[in-house]
C-alpha atoms as a PDB file:
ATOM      1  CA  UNK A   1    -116.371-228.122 217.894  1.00  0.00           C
ATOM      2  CA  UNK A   2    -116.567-229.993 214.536  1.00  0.00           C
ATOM      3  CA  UNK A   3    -119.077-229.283 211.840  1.00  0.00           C
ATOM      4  CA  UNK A   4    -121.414-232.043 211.721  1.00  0.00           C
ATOM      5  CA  UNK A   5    -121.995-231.806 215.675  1.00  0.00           C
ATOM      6  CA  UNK A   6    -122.097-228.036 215.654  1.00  0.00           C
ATOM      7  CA  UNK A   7    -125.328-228.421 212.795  1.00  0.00           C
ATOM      8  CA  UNK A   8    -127.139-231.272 214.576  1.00  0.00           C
ATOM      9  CA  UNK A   9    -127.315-228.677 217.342  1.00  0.00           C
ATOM     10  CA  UNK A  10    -128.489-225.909 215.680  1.00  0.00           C
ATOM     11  CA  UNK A  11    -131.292-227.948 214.109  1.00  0.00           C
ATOM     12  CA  UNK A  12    -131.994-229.242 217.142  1.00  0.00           C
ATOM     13  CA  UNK A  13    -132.397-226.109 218.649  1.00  0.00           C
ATOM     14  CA  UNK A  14    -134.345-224.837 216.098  1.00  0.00           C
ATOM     15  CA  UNK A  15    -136.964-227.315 216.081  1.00  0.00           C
ATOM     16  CA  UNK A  16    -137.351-226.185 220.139  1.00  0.00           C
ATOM     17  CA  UNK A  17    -136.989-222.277 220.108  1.00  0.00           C
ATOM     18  CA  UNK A  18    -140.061-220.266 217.929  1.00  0.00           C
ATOM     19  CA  UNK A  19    -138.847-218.775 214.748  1.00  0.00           C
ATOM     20  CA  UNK A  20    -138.229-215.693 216.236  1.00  0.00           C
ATOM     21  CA  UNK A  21    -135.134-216.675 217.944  1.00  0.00           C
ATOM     22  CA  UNK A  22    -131.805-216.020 216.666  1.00  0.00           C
ATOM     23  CA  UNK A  23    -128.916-218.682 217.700  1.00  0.00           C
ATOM     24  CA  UNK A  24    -125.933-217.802 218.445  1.00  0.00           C
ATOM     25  CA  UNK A  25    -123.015-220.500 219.333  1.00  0.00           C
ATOM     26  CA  UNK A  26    -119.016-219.876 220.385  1.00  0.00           C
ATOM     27  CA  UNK A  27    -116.022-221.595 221.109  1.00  0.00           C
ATOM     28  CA  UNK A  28    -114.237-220.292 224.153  1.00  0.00           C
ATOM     29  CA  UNK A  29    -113.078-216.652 222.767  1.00  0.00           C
ATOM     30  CA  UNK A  30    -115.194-216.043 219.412  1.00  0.00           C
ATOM     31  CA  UNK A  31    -118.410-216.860 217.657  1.00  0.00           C
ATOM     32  CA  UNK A  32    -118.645-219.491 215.299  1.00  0.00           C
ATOM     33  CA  UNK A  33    -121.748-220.153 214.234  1.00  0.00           C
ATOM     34  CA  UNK A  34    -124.985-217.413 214.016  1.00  0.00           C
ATOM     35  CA  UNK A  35    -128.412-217.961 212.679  1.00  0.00           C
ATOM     36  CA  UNK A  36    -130.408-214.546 212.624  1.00  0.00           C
ATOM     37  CA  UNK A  37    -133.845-214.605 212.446  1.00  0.00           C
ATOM     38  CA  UNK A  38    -136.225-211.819 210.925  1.00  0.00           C
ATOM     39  CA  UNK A  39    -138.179-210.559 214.778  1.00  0.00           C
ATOM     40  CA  UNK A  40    -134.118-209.638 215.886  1.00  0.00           C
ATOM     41  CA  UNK A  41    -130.791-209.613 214.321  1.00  0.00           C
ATOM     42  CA  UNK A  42    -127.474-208.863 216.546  1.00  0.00           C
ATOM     43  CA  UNK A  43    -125.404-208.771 213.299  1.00  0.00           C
ATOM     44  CA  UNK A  44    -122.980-211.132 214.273  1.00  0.00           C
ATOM     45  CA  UNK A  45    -120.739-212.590 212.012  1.00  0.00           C
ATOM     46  CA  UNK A  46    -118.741-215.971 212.612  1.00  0.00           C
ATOM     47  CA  UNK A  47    -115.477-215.172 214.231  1.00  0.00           C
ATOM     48  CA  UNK A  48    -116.385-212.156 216.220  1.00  0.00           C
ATOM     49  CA  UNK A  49    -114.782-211.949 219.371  1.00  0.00           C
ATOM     50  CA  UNK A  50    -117.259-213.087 222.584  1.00  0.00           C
ATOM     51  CA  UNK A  51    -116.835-209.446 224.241  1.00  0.00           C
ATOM     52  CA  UNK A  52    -117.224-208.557 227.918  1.00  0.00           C
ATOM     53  CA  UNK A  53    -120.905-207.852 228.475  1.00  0.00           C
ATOM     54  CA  UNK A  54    -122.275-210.219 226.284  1.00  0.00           C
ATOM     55  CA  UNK A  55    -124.593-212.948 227.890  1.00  0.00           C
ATOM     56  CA  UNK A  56    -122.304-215.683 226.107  1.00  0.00           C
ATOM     57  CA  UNK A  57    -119.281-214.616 227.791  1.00  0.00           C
ATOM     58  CA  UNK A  58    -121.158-214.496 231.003  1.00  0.00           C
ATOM     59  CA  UNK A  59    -122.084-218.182 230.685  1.00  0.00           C
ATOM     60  CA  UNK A  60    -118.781-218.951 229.598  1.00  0.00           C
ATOM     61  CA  UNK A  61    -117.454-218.199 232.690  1.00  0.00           C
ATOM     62  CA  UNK A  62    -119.680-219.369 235.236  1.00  0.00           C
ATOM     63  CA  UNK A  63    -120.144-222.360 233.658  1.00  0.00           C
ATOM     64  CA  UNK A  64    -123.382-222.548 234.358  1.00  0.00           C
ATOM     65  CA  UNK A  65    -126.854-221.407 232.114  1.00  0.00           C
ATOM     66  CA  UNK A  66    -127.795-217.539 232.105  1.00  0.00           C
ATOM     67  CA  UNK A  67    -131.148-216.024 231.352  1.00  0.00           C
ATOM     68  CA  UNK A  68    -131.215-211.986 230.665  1.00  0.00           C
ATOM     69  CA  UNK A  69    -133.262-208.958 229.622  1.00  0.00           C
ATOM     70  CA  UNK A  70    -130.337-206.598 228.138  1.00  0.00           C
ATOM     71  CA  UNK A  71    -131.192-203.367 227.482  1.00  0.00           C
ATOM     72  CA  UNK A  72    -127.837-200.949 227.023  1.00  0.00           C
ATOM     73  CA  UNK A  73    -126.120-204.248 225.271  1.00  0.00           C
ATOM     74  CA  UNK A  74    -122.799-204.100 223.455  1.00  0.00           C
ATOM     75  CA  UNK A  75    -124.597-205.205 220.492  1.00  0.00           C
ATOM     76  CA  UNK A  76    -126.701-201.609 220.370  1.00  0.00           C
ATOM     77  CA  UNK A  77    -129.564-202.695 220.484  1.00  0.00           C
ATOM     78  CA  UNK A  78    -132.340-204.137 223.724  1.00  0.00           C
ATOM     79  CA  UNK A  79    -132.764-208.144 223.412  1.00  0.00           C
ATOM     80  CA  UNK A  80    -133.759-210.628 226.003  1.00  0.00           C
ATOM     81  CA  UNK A  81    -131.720-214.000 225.804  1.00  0.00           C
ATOM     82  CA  UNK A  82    -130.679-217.533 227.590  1.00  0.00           C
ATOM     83  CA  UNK A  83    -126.745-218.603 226.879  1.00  0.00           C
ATOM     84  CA  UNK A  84    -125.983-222.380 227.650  1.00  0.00           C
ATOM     85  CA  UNK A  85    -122.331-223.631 228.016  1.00  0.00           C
ATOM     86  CA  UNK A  86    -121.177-226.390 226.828  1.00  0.00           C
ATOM     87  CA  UNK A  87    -119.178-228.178 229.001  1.00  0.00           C
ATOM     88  CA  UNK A  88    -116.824-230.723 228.672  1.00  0.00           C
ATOM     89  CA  UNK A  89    -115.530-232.540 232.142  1.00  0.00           C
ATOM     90  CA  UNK A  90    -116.147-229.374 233.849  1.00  0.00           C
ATOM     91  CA  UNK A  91    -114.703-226.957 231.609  1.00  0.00           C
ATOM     92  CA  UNK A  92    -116.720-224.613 229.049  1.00  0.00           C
ATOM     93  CA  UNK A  93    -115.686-225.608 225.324  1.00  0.00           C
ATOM     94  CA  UNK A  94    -118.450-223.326 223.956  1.00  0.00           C
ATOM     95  CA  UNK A  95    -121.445-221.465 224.410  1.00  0.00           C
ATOM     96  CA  UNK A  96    -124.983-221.634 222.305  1.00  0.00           C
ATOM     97  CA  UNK A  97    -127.144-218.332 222.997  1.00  0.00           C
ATOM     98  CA  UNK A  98    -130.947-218.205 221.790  1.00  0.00           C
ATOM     99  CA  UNK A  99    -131.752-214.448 221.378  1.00  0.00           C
ATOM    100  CA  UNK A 100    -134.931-212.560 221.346  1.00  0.00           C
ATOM    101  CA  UNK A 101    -137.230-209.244 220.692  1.00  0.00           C
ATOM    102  CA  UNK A 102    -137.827-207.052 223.836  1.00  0.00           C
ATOM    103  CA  UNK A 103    -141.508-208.221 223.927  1.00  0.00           C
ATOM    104  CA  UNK A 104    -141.433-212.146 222.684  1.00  0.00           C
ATOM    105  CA  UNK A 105    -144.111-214.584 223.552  1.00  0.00           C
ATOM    106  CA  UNK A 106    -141.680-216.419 225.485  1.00  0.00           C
ATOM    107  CA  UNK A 107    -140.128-213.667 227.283  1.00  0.00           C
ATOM    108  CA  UNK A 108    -143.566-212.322 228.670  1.00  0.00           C
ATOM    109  CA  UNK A 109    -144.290-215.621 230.117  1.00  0.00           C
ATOM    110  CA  UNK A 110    -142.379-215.426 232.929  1.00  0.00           C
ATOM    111  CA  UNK A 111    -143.653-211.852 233.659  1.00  0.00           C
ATOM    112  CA  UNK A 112    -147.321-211.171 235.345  1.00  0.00           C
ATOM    113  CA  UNK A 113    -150.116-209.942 233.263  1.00  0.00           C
ATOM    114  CA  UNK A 114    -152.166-207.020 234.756  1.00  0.00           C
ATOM    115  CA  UNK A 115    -155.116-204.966 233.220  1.00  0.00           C
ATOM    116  CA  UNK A 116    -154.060-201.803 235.984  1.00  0.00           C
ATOM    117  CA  UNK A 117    -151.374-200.746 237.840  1.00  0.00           C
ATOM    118  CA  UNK A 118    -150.998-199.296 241.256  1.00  0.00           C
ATOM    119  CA  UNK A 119    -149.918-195.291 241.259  1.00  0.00           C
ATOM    120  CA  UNK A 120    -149.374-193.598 244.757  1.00  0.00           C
ATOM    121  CA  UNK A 121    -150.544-190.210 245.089  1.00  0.00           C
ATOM    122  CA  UNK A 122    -149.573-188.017 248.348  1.00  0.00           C
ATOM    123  CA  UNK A 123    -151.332-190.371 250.197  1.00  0.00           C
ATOM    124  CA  UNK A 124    -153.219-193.415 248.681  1.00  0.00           C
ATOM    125  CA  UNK A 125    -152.302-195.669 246.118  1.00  0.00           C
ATOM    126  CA  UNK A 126    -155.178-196.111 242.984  1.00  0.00           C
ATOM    127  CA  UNK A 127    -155.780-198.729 240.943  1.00  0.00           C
ATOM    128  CA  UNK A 128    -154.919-197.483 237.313  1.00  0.00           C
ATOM    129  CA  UNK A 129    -157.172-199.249 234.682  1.00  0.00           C
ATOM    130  CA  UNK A 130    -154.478-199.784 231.554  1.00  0.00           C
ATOM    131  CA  UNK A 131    -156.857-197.675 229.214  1.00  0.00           C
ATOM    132  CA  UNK A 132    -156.812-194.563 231.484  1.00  0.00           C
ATOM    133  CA  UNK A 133    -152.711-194.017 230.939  1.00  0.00           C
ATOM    134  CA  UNK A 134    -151.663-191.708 228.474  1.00  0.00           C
ATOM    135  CA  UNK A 135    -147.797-192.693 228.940  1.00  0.00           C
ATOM    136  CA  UNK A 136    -145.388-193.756 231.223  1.00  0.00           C
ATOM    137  CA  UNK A 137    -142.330-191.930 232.285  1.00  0.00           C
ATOM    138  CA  UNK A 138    -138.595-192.698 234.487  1.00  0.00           C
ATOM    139  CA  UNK A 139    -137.234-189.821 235.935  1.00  0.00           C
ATOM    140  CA  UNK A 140    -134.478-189.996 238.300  1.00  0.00           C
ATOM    141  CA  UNK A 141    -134.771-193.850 239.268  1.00  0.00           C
ATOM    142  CA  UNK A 142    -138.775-193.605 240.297  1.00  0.00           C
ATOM    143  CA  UNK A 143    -141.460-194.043 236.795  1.00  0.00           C
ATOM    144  CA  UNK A 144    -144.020-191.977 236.736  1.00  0.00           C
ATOM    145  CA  UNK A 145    -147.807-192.748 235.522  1.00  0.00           C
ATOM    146  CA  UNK A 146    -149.727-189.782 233.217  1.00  0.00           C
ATOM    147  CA  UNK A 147    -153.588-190.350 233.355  1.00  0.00           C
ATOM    148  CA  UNK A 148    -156.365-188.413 232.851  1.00  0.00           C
ATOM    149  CA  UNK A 149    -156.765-187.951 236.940  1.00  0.00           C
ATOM    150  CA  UNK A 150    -153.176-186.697 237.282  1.00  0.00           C
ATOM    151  CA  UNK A 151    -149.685-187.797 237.752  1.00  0.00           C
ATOM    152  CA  UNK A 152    -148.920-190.603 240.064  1.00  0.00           C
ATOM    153  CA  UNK A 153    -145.699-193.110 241.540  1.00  0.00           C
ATOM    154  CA  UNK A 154    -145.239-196.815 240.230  1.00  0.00           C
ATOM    155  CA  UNK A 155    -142.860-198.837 242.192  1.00  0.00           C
ATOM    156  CA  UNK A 156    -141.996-200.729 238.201  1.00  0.00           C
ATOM    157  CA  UNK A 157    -138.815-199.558 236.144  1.00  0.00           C
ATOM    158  CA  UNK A 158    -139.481-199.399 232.305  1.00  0.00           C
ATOM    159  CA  UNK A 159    -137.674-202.258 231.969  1.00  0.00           C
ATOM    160  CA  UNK A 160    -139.951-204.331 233.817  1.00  0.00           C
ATOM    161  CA  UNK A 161    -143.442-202.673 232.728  1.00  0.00           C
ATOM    162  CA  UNK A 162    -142.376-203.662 229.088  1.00  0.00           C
ATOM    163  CA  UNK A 163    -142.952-207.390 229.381  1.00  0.00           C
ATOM    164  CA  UNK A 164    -145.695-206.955 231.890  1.00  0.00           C
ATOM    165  CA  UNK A 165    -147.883-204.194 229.737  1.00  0.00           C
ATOM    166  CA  UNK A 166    -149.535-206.008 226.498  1.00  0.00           C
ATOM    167  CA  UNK A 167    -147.528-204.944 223.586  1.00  0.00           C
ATOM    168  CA  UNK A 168    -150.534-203.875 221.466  1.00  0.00           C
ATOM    169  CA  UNK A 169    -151.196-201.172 223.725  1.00  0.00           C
ATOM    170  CA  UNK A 170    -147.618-200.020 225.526  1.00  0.00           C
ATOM    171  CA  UNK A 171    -144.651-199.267 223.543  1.00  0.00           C
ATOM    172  CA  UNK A 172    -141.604-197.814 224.327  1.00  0.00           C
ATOM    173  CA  UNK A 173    -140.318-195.405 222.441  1.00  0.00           C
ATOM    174  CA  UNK A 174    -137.485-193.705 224.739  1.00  0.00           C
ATOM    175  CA  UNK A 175    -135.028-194.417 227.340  1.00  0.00           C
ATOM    176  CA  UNK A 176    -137.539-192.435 229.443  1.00  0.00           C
ATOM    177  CA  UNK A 177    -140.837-193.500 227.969  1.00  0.00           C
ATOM    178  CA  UNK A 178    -143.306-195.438 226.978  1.00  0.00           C
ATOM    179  CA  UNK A 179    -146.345-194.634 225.557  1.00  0.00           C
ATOM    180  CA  UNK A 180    -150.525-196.048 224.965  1.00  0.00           C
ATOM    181  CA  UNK A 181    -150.394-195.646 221.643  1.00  0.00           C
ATOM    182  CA  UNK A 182    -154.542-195.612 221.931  1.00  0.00           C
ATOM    183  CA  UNK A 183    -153.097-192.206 223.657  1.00  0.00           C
ATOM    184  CA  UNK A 184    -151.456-190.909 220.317  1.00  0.00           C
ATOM    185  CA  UNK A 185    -152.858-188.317 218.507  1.00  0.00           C
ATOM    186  CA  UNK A 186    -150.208-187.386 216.224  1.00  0.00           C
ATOM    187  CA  UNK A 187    -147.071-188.179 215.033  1.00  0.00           C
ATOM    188  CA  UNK A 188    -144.440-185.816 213.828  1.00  0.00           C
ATOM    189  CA  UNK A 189    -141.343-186.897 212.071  1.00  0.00           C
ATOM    190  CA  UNK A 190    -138.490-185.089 213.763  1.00  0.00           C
ATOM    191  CA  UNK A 191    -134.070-184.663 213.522  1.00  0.00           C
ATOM    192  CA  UNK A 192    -132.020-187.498 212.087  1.00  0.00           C
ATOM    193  CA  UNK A 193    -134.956-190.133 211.637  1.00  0.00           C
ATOM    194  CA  UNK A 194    -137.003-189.732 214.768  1.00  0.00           C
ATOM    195  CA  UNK A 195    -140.139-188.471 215.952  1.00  0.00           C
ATOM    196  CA  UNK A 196    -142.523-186.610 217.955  1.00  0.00           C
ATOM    197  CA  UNK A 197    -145.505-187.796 219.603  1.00  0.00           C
ATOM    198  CA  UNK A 198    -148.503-185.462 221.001  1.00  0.00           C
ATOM    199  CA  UNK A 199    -150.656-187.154 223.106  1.00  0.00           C
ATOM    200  CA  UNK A 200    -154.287-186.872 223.712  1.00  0.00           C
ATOM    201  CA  UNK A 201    -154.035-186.103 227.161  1.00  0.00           C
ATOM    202  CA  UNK A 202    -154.876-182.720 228.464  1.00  0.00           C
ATOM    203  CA  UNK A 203    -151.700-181.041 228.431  1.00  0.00           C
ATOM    204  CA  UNK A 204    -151.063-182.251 225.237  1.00  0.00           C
ATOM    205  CA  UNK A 205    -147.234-183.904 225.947  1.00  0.00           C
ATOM    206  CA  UNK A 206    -144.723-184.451 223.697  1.00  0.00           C
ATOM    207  CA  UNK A 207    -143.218-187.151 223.946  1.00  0.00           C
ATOM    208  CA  UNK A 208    -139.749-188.217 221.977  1.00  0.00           C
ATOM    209  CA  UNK A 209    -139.089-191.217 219.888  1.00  0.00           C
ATOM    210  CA  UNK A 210    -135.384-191.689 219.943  1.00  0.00           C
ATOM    211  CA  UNK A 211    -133.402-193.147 217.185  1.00  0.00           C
ATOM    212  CA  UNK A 212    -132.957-196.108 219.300  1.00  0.00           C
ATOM    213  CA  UNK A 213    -136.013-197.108 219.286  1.00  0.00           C
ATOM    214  CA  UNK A 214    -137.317-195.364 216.145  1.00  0.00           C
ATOM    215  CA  UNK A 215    -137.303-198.376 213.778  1.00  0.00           C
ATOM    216  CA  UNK A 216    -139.168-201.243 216.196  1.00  0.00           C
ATOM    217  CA  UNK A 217    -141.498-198.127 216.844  1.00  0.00           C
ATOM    218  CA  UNK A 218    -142.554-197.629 213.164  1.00  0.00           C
ATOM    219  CA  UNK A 219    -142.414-201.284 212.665  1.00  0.00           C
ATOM    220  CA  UNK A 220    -144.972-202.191 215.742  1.00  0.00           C
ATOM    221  CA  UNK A 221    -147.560-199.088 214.226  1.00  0.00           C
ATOM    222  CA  UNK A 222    -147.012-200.147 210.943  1.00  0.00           C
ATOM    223  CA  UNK A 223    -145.965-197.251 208.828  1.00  0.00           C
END
């Protein structure tokens, strides 16, 4: 891809996507071109290989544009893009990837917005007002809601109660968790640059903040 065409796309692209989109764009086998921006940074440096895994490859070879919450990705780190080939009489020449935070405006569009959630007990589901859940929990495939009336079932993975649960309230903080941090009473720093959470809810939990997460965690709070 020359030069001059591969710029007129970026800027193009940058005049669509909100500032806190990265852009990412490779030939057929390695990155070429990357454009971090300061909500997410993949660290990806031009001619780093397009790995297996990577929602670039993907598009690359089904020819056709991909869309993608990644949460485990190669990269280390949870991001949400959409990879478009480029294609040239059928064939993919290249790929350009627009990358985003866990969480971004444009992400949580597509998701519904609730102020509850439905837990099942032993034998009736409840309406959960947001404010009355001390933290969330996934345990074994099922997720788990901690209120103040108990412990009860949600049919939602982490995964998907992240972009449905505002952001100003929910925030994960685990592989396993996520927490109302209205919910937090105190936080403990812990091994190798994590923490320790103890709710306000009647058992007083602890709840982990893994190193994973750790950074977008005190970034979010603030401190």
């Amino acid at each position: 891809m020359e030069t001059s065409a591969m710029l007129s796309i970026v800027k193009a692209i940058s005049d669509v996507f909100p500032k806190e989109a990265s852009i990412a764009i490779a030939d057929t086998s390695k990155f070429i071109y990357y454009q971090p921006s300061r909500a997410i940074d993949l660290k990806i440096k031009p001619g780093d290989e397009v790995k297996e895994g990577t929602l670039t490859r993907k598009a690359l070879m089904r020819k056709k544009k991909i869309e993608q919450y990644l949460e485990n990705s190669v990269f280390g780190v949870p991001y949400y893009a959409m990879s478009t080939p480029i294609l040239k009489e059928g064939d993919a020449e290249g790929c350009i990837t627009a990358i985003f935070p866990p969480g971004a405006g444009l992400v949580q569009a597509k998701w519904p917005r609730y102020h509850f959630l439905i837990g099942k007990g032993e034998d009736r589901w409840v309406p959960i007002p947001l404010y009355d859940i001390h933290f969330i929990e996934s345990e074994k495939g099922k997720t788990y809601l901690y209120t103040e009336r108990g412990m009860y079932l949600n049919k939602h993975s982490l995964v998907e109660l992240e972009h449905m649960l505002p952001q100003d309230r929910f925030v994960r903080c685990h592989r396993a968790y996520m927490v109302n941090v209205y919910s937090i009473d105190e936080i403990h720093p812990d091994f190798h640059s994590t923490f320790m959470l103890i709710m306000n809810d009647p058992a007083r939990t602890r709840v982990p903040v893994s190193q994973k997460y750790a950074s977008s965690f005190r970034r979010l709070l603030g401190f």
